[in-house]
C-alpha atoms as a PDB file:
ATOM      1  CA  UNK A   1      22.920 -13.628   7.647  1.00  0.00           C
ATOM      2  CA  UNK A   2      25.714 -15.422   9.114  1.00  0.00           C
ATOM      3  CA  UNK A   3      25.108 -18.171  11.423  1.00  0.00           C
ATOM      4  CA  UNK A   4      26.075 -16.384  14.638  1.00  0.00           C
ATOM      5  CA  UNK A   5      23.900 -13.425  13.299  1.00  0.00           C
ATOM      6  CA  UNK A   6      21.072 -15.580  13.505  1.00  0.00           C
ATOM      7  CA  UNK A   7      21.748 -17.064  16.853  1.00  0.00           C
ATOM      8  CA  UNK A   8      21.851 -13.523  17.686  1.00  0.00           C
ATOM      9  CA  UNK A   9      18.712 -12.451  16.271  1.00  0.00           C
ATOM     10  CA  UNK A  10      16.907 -15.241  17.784  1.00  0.00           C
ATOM     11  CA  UNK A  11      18.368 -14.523  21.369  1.00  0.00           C
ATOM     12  CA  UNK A  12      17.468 -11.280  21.238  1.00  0.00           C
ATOM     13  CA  UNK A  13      13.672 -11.926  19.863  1.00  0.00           C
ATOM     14  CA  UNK A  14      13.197 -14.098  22.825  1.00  0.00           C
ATOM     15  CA  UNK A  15      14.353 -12.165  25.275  1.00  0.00           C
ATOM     16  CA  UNK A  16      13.144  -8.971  23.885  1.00  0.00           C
ATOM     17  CA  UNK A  17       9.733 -10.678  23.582  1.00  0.00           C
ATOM     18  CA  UNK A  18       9.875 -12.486  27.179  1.00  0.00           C
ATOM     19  CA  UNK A  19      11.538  -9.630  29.090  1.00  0.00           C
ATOM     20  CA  UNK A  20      11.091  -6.313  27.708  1.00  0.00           C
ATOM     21  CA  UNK A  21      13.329  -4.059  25.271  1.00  0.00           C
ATOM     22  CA  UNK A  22      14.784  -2.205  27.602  1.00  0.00           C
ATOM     23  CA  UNK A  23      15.248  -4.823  30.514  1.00  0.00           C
ATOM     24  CA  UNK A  24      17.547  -6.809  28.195  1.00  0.00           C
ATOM     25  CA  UNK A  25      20.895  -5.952  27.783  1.00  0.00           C
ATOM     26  CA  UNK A  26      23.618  -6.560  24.755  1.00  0.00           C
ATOM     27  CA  UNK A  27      25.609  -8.876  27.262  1.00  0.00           C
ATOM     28  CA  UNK A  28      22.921 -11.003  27.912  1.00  0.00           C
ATOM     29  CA  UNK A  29      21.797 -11.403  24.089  1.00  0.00           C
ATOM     30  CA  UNK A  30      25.751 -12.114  23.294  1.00  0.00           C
ATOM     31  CA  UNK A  31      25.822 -14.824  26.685  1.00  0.00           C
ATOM     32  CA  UNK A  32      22.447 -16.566  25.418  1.00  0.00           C
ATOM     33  CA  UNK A  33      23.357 -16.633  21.605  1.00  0.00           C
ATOM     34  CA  UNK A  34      26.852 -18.117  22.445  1.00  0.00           C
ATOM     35  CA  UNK A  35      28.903 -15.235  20.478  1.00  0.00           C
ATOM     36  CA  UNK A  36      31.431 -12.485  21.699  1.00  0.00           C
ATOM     37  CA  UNK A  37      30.237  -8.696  22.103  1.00  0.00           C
ATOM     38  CA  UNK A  38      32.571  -8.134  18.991  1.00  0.00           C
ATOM     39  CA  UNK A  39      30.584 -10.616  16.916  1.00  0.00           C
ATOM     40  CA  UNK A  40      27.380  -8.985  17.516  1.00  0.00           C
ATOM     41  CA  UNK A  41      28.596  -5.611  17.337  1.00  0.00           C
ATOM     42  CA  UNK A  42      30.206  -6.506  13.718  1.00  0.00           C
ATOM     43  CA  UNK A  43      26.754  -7.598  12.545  1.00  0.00           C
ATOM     44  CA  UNK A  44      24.476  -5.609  14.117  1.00  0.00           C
ATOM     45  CA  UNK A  45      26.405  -2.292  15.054  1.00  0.00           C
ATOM     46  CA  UNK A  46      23.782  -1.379  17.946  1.00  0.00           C
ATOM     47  CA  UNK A  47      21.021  -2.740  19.955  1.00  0.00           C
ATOM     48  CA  UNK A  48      18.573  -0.141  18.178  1.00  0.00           C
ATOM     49  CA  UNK A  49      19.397  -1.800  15.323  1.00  0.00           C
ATOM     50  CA  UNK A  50      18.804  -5.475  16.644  1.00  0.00           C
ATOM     51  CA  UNK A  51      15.484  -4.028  17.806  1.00  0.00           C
ATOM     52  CA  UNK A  52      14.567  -3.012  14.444  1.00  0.00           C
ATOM     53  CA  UNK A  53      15.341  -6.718  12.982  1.00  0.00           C
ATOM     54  CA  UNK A  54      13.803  -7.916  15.392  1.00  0.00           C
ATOM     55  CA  UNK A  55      10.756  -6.265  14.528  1.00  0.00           C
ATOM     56  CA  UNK A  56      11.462  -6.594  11.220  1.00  0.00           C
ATOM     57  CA  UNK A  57      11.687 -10.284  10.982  1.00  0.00           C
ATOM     58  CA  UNK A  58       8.308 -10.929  13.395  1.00  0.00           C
ATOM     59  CA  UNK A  59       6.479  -8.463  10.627  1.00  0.00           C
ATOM     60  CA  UNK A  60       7.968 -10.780   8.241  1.00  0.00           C
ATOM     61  CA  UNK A  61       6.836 -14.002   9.555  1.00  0.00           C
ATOM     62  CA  UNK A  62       3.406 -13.223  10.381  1.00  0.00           C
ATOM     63  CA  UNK A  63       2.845 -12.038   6.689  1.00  0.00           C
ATOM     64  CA  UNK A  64       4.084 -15.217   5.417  1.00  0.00           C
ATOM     65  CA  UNK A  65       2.171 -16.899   8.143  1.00  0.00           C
ATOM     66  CA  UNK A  66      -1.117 -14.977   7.170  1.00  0.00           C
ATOM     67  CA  UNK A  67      -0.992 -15.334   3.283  1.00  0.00           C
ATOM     68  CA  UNK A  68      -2.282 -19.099   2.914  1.00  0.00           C
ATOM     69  CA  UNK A  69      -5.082 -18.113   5.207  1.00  0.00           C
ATOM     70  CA  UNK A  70      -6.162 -15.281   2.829  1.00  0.00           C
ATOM     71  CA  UNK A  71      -5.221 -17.541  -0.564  1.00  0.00           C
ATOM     72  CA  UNK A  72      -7.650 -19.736   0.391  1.00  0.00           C
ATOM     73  CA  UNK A  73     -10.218 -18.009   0.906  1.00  0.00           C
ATOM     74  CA  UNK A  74     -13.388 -17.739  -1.419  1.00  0.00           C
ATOM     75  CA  UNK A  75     -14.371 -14.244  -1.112  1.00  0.00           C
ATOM     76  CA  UNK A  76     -13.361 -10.674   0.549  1.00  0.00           C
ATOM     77  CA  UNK A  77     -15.563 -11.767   3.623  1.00  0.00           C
ATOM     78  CA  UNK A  78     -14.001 -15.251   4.119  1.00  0.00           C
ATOM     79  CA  UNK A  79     -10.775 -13.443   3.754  1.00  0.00           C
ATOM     80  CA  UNK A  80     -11.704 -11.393   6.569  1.00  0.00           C
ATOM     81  CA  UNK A  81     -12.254 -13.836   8.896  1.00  0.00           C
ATOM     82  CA  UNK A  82      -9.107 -15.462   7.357  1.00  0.00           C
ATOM     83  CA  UNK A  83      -7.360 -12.639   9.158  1.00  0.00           C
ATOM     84  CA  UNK A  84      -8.782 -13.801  12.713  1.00  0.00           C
ATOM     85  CA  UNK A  85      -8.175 -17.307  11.898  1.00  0.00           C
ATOM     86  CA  UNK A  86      -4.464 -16.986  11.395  1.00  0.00           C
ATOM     87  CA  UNK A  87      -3.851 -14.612  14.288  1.00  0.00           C
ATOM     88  CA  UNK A  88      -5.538 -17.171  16.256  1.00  0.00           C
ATOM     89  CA  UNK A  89      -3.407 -19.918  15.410  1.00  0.00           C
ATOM     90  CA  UNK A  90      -0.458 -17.420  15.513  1.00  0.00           C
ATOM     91  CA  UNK A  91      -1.091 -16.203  19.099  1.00  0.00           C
ATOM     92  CA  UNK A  92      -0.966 -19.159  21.240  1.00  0.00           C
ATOM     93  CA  UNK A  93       2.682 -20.378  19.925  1.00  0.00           C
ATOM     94  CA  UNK A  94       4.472 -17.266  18.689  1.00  0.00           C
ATOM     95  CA  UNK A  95       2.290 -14.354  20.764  1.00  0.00           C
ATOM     96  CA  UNK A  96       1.586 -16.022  24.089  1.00  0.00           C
ATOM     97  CA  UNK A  97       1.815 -12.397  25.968  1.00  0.00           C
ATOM     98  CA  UNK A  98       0.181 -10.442  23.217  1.00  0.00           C
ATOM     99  CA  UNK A  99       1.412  -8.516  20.338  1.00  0.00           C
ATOM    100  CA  UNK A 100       5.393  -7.880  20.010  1.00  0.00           C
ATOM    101  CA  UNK A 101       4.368  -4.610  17.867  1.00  0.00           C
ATOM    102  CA  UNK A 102       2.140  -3.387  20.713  1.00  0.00           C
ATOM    103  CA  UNK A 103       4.476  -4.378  23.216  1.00  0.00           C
ATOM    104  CA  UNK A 104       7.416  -2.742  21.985  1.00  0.00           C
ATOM    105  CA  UNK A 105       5.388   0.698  21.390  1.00  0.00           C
ATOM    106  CA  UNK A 106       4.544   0.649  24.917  1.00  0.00           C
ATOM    107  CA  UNK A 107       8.813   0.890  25.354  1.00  0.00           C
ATOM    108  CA  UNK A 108       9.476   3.001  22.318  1.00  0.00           C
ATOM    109  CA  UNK A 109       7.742   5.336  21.530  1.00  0.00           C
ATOM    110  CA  UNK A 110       9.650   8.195  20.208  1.00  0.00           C
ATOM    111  CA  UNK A 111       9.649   8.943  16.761  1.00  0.00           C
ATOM    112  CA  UNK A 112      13.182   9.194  16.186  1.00  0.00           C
ATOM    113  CA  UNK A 113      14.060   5.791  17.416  1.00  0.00           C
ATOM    114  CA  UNK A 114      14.589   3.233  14.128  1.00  0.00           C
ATOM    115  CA  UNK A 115      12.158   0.499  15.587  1.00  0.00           C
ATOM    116  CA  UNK A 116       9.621   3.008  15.945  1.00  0.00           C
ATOM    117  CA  UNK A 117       8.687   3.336  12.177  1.00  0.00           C
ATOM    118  CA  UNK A 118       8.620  -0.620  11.513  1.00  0.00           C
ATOM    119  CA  UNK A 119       6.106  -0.883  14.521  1.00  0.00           C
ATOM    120  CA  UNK A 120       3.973   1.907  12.796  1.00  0.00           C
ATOM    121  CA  UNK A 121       4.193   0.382   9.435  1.00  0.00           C
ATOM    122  CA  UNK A 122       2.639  -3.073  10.158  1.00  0.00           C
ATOM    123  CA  UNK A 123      -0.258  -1.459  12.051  1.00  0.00           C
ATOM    124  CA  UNK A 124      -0.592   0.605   9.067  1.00  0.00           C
ATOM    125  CA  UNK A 125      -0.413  -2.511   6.587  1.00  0.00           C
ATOM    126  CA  UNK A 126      -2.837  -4.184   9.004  1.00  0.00           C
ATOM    127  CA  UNK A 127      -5.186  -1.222   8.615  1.00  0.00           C
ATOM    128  CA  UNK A 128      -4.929  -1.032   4.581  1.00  0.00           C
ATOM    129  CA  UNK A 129      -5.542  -4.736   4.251  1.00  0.00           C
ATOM    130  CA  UNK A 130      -8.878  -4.657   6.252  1.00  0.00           C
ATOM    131  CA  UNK A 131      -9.893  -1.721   4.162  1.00  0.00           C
ATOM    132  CA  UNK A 132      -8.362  -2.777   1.154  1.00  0.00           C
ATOM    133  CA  UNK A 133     -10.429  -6.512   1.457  1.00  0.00           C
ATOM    134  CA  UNK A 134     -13.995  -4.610   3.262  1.00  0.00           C
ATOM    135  CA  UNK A 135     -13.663  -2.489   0.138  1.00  0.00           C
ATOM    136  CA  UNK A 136     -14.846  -5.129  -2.370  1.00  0.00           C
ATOM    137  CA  UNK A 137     -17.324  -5.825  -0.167  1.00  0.00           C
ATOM    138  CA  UNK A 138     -19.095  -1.723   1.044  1.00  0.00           C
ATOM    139  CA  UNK A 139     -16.510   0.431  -1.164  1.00  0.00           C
ATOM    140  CA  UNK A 140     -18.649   3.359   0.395  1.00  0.00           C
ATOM    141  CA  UNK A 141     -17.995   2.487   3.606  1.00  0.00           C
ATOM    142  CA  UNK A 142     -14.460   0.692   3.688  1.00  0.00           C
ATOM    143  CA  UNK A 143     -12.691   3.325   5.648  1.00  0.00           C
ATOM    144  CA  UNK A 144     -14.692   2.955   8.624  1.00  0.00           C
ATOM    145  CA  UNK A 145     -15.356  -0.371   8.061  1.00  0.00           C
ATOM    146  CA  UNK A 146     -12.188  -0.971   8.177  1.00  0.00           C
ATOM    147  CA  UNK A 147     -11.062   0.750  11.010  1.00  0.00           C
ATOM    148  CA  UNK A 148     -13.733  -0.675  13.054  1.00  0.00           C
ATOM    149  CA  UNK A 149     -12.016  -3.847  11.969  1.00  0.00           C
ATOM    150  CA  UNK A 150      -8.592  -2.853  13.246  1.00  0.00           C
ATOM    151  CA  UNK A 151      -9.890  -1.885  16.675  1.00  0.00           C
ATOM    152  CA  UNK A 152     -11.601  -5.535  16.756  1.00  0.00           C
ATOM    153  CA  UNK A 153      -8.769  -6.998  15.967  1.00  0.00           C
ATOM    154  CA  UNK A 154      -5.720  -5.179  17.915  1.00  0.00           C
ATOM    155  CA  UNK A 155      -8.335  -5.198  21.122  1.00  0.00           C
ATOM    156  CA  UNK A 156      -8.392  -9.117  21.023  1.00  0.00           C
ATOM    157  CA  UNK A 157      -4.780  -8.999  20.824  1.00  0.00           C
ATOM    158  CA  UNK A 158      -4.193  -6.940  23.912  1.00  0.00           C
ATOM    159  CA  UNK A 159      -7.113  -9.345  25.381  1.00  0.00           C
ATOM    160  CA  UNK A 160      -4.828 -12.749  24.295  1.00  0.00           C
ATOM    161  CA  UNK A 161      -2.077 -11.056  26.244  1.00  0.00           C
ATOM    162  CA  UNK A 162      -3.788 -10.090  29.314  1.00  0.00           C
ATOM    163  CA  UNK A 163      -5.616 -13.676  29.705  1.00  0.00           C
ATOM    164  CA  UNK A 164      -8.532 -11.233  30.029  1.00  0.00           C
ATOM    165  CA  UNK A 165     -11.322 -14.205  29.032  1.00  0.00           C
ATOM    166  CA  UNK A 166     -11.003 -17.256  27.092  1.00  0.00           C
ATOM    167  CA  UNK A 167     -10.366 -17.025  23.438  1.00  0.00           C
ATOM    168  CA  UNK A 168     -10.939 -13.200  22.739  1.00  0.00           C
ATOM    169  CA  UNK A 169      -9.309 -13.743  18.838  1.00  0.00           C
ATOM    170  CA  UNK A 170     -12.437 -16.067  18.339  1.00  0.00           C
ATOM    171  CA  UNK A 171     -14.797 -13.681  20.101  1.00  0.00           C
ATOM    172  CA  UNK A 172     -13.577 -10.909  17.591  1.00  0.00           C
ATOM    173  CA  UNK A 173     -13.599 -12.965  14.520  1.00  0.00           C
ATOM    174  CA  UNK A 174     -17.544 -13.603  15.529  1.00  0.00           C
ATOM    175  CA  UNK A 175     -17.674  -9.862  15.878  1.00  0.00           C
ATOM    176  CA  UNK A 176     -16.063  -8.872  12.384  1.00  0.00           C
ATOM    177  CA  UNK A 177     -18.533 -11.332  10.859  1.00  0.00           C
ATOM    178  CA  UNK A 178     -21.599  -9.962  12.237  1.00  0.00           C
ATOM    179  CA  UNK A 179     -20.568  -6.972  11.383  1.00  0.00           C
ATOM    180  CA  UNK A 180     -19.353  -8.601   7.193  1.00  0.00           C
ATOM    181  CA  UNK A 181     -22.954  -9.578   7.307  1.00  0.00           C
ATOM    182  CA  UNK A 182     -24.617  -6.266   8.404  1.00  0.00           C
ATOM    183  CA  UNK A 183     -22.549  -4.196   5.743  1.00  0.00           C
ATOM    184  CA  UNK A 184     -23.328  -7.304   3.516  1.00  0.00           C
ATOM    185  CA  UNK A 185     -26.850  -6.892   3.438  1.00  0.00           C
ATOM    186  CA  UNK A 186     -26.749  -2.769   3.301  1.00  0.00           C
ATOM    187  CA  UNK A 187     -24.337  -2.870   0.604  1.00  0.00           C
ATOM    188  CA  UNK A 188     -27.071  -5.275  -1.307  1.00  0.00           C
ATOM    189  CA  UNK A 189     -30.461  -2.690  -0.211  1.00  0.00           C
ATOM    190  CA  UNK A 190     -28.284   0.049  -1.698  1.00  0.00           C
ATOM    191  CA  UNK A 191     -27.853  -1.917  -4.625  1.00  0.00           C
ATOM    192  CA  UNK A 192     -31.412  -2.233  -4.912  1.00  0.00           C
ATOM    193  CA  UNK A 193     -32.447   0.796  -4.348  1.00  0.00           C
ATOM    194  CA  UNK A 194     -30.324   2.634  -7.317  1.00  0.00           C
ATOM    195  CA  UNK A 195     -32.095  -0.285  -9.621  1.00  0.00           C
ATOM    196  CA  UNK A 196     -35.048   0.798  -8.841  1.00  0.00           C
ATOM    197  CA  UNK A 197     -34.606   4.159  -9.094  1.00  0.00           C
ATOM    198  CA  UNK A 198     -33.422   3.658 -12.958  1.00  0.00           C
END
Protein backbone atom coordinates (compact mmCIF):
# COMPACT_ATOMS: atom_id res chain seq x y z
CA UNK A 1 0.00 0.00 0.00
CA UNK A 2 1.20 3.24 -1.13
CA UNK A 3 1.74 5.92 1.27
CA UNK A 4 -1.29 8.04 0.39
CA UNK A 5 -3.29 4.68 0.47
CA UNK A 6 -2.51 4.44 3.94
CA UNK A 7 -3.22 7.97 4.91
CA UNK A 8 -6.37 7.09 3.33
CA UNK A 9 -7.14 4.05 5.11
CA UNK A 10 -6.40 5.57 8.34
CA UNK A 11 -8.72 8.68 7.65
CA UNK A 12 -11.33 6.72 6.82
CA UNK A 13 -10.98 4.16 9.99
CA UNK A 14 -11.23 7.15 12.16
CA UNK A 15 -13.87 8.71 10.86
CA UNK A 16 -15.77 5.66 10.01
CA UNK A 17 -15.17 4.57 13.62
CA UNK A 18 -15.92 8.17 15.26
CA UNK A 19 -18.80 9.15 12.96
CA UNK A 20 -20.60 6.42 11.40
CA UNK A 21 -20.28 4.64 7.84
CA UNK A 22 -22.71 6.28 6.30
CA UNK A 23 -22.35 9.88 7.88
CA UNK A 24 -18.87 10.08 6.33
CA UNK A 25 -18.41 10.98 2.99
CA UNK A 26 -15.44 10.23 0.25
CA UNK A 27 -14.67 14.11 0.30
CA UNK A 28 -14.14 14.27 3.74
CA UNK A 29 -11.83 11.00 3.94
CA UNK A 30 -9.80 12.59 0.75
CA UNK A 31 -9.76 16.40 2.83
CA UNK A 32 -8.55 14.60 6.20
CA UNK A 33 -5.98 12.16 4.52
CA UNK A 34 -4.46 15.11 2.50
CA UNK A 35 -4.94 13.32 -1.10
CA UNK A 36 -7.11 14.23 -4.24
CA UNK A 37 -10.53 12.30 -4.96
CA UNK A 38 -8.49 10.79 -7.96
CA UNK A 39 -5.88 9.37 -5.61
CA UNK A 40 -8.30 7.58 -3.55
CA UNK A 41 -10.43 6.53 -6.23
CA UNK A 42 -7.17 4.94 -8.05
CA UNK A 43 -6.53 2.89 -4.91
CA UNK A 44 -9.56 2.12 -3.56
CA UNK A 45 -12.14 2.29 -6.54
CA UNK A 46 -15.24 2.84 -4.06
CA UNK A 47 -16.12 3.66 -0.58
CA UNK A 48 -17.65 0.00 -0.21
CA UNK A 49 -14.47 -1.05 -0.81
CA UNK A 50 -12.63 1.29 1.78
CA UNK A 51 -15.28 -0.04 4.16
CA UNK A 52 -14.26 -3.48 3.62
CA UNK A 53 -10.38 -2.59 4.38
CA UNK A 54 -11.31 -0.96 6.85
CA UNK A 55 -12.82 -3.79 8.41
CA UNK A 56 -10.41 -5.83 7.16
CA UNK A 57 -7.41 -4.27 8.68
CA UNK A 58 -9.24 -3.75 12.43
CA UNK A 59 -9.91 -7.82 12.10
CA UNK A 60 -6.35 -7.91 11.37
CA UNK A 61 -4.98 -6.02 14.19
CA UNK A 62 -6.95 -7.36 16.91
CA UNK A 63 -5.77 -10.96 15.90
CA UNK A 64 -2.28 -9.94 16.07
CA UNK A 65 -3.13 -8.03 19.16
CA UNK A 66 -4.85 -11.18 20.77
CA UNK A 67 -2.22 -13.92 19.87
CA UNK A 68 0.53 -13.15 22.68
CA UNK A 69 -2.31 -13.17 25.13
CA UNK A 70 -3.31 -16.75 24.09
CA UNK A 71 0.68 -17.89 23.54
CA UNK A 72 1.15 -17.34 26.88
CA UNK A 73 -1.13 -18.93 28.34
CA UNK A 74 -0.75 -22.33 30.30
CA UNK A 75 -3.83 -24.10 29.53
CA UNK A 76 -7.28 -23.94 27.38
CA UNK A 77 -8.86 -22.16 30.52
CA UNK A 78 -6.11 -19.50 30.99
CA UNK A 79 -6.44 -19.05 27.32
CA UNK A 80 -9.92 -18.25 27.81
CA UNK A 81 -9.60 -15.66 30.02
CA UNK A 82 -6.64 -14.62 27.77
CA UNK A 83 -9.41 -13.66 25.39
CA UNK A 84 -11.03 -11.12 28.03
CA UNK A 85 -7.73 -9.90 29.00
CA UNK A 86 -6.72 -8.67 25.59
CA UNK A 87 -10.09 -7.22 24.65
CA UNK A 88 -9.77 -5.40 27.79
CA UNK A 89 -6.63 -3.81 27.10
CA UNK A 90 -7.83 -3.44 23.45
CA UNK A 91 -11.07 -1.55 24.28
CA UNK A 92 -10.08 1.45 26.12
CA UNK A 93 -7.43 2.72 23.31
CA UNK A 94 -8.59 1.25 20.00
CA UNK A 95 -12.60 0.51 20.96
CA UNK A 96 -13.51 3.44 23.17
CA UNK A 97 -17.33 3.38 21.70
CA UNK A 98 -17.58 -0.35 21.46
CA UNK A 99 -17.00 -2.81 18.79
CA UNK A 100 -16.26 -1.45 15.05
CA UNK A 101 -17.72 -5.01 13.82
CA UNK A 102 -20.92 -4.44 15.81
CA UNK A 103 -21.07 -0.99 14.94
CA UNK A 104 -20.82 -1.25 11.37
CA UNK A 105 -23.59 -4.19 11.28
CA UNK A 106 -25.89 -1.88 12.89
CA UNK A 107 -25.24 0.37 9.29
CA UNK A 108 -24.85 -2.56 6.96
CA UNK A 109 -26.59 -5.01 7.11
CA UNK A 110 -27.48 -6.38 3.81
CA UNK A 111 -25.98 -9.33 2.60
CA UNK A 112 -24.92 -8.20 -0.64
CA UNK A 113 -22.85 -5.35 0.56
CA UNK A 114 -18.80 -6.47 0.53
CA UNK A 115 -18.23 -5.30 4.24
CA UNK A 116 -21.00 -7.34 5.27
CA UNK A 117 -19.22 -10.80 4.96
CA UNK A 118 -15.84 -9.59 6.75
CA UNK A 119 -18.09 -8.38 9.74
CA UNK A 120 -19.72 -11.94 9.77
CA UNK A 121 -16.49 -13.72 9.49
CA UNK A 122 -14.70 -12.38 12.63
CA UNK A 123 -17.80 -13.03 14.76
CA UNK A 124 -17.67 -16.37 13.32
CA UNK A 125 -13.77 -16.80 14.05
CA UNK A 126 -14.57 -15.37 17.49
CA UNK A 127 -17.19 -18.09 17.95
CA UNK A 128 -14.85 -21.12 16.65
CA UNK A 129 -12.00 -20.03 18.86
CA UNK A 130 -14.11 -20.12 22.13
CA UNK A 131 -15.34 -23.49 21.05
CA UNK A 132 -12.35 -24.59 19.53
CA UNK A 133 -10.23 -23.69 23.14
CA UNK A 134 -13.67 -24.85 25.67
CA UNK A 135 -13.31 -28.01 23.60
CA UNK A 136 -10.11 -29.31 25.25
CA UNK A 137 -11.54 -28.50 28.21
CA UNK A 138 -15.83 -30.23 28.03
CA UNK A 139 -15.48 -31.64 24.28
CA UNK A 140 -19.18 -32.76 25.06
CA UNK A 141 -20.28 -29.62 25.72
CA UNK A 142 -18.06 -27.09 23.63
CA UNK A 143 -20.78 -25.92 21.36
CA UNK A 144 -22.79 -24.44 23.95
CA UNK A 145 -20.11 -23.71 25.97
CA UNK A 146 -18.91 -21.86 23.62
CA UNK A 147 -21.62 -19.93 22.54
CA UNK A 148 -22.45 -19.01 25.98
CA UNK A 149 -18.96 -17.62 25.79
CA UNK A 150 -19.60 -15.46 22.75
CA UNK A 151 -22.72 -13.89 24.22
CA UNK A 152 -20.44 -13.03 27.43
CA UNK A 153 -18.13 -11.64 25.56
CA UNK A 154 -19.90 -9.51 22.60
CA UNK A 155 -22.48 -8.31 25.60
CA UNK A 156 -19.46 -6.68 27.50
CA UNK A 157 -18.51 -5.17 24.36
CA UNK A 158 -21.77 -3.45 23.64
CA UNK A 159 -21.57 -2.65 27.61
CA UNK A 160 -17.76 -0.89 27.05
CA UNK A 161 -19.50 1.15 24.40
CA UNK A 162 -22.52 2.25 26.14
CA UNK A 163 -20.50 3.26 29.50
CA UNK A 164 -23.29 1.05 30.86
CA UNK A 165 -21.16 0.28 34.39
CA UNK A 166 -17.60 0.30 35.10
CA UNK A 167 -15.42 -2.28 33.55
CA UNK A 168 -18.05 -4.78 32.03
CA UNK A 169 -14.88 -6.73 29.95
CA UNK A 170 -13.62 -7.57 33.58
CA UNK A 171 -17.09 -8.41 34.86
CA UNK A 172 -17.37 -10.96 31.88
CA UNK A 173 -13.98 -12.40 32.13
CA UNK A 174 -15.11 -13.22 36.00
CA UNK A 175 -18.19 -14.67 34.40
CA UNK A 176 -16.43 -17.01 31.71
CA UNK A 177 -14.29 -18.25 34.59
CA UNK A 178 -16.94 -19.26 36.86
CA UNK A 179 -18.43 -20.75 34.34
CA UNK A 180 -14.37 -22.64 33.07
CA UNK A 181 -14.62 -23.83 36.60
CA UNK A 182 -18.21 -25.25 36.68
CA UNK A 183 -17.66 -27.21 33.29
CA UNK A 184 -14.17 -27.90 34.89
CA UNK A 185 -15.33 -29.81 37.63
CA UNK A 186 -18.35 -31.69 35.54
CA UNK A 187 -16.04 -32.55 32.89
CA UNK A 188 -13.77 -34.24 35.87
CA UNK A 189 -17.26 -36.16 37.76
CA UNK A 190 -17.88 -37.47 34.24
CA UNK A 191 -14.53 -38.62 34.10
CA UNK A 192 -15.03 -40.39 37.18
CA UNK A 193 -17.93 -41.79 36.74
CA UNK A 194 -17.00 -43.86 33.33
CA UNK A 195 -13.86 -45.16 35.66
CA UNK A 196 -15.90 -46.45 37.82
CA UNK A 197 -18.18 -47.92 35.77
CA UNK A 198 -15.18 -50.07 34.06
Amino acid sequence: MTPAARRVLEAAAKLFYERGIHAVGVDLIAAEAGVTKKTLYDRFGSKEQIVVEYLADRDERWRAFLAPYLDAAPNPAARVLAVFDASRAWATPYSPKGCSMVNAHAEISDPAHPAYAIIIAQKQWMLDLFTGLVAEIAPHRAGPLGRTLMLIHEGALVAHGLHTFPDPIGHAREQARSLLADADAEAGADAGDRAAKR
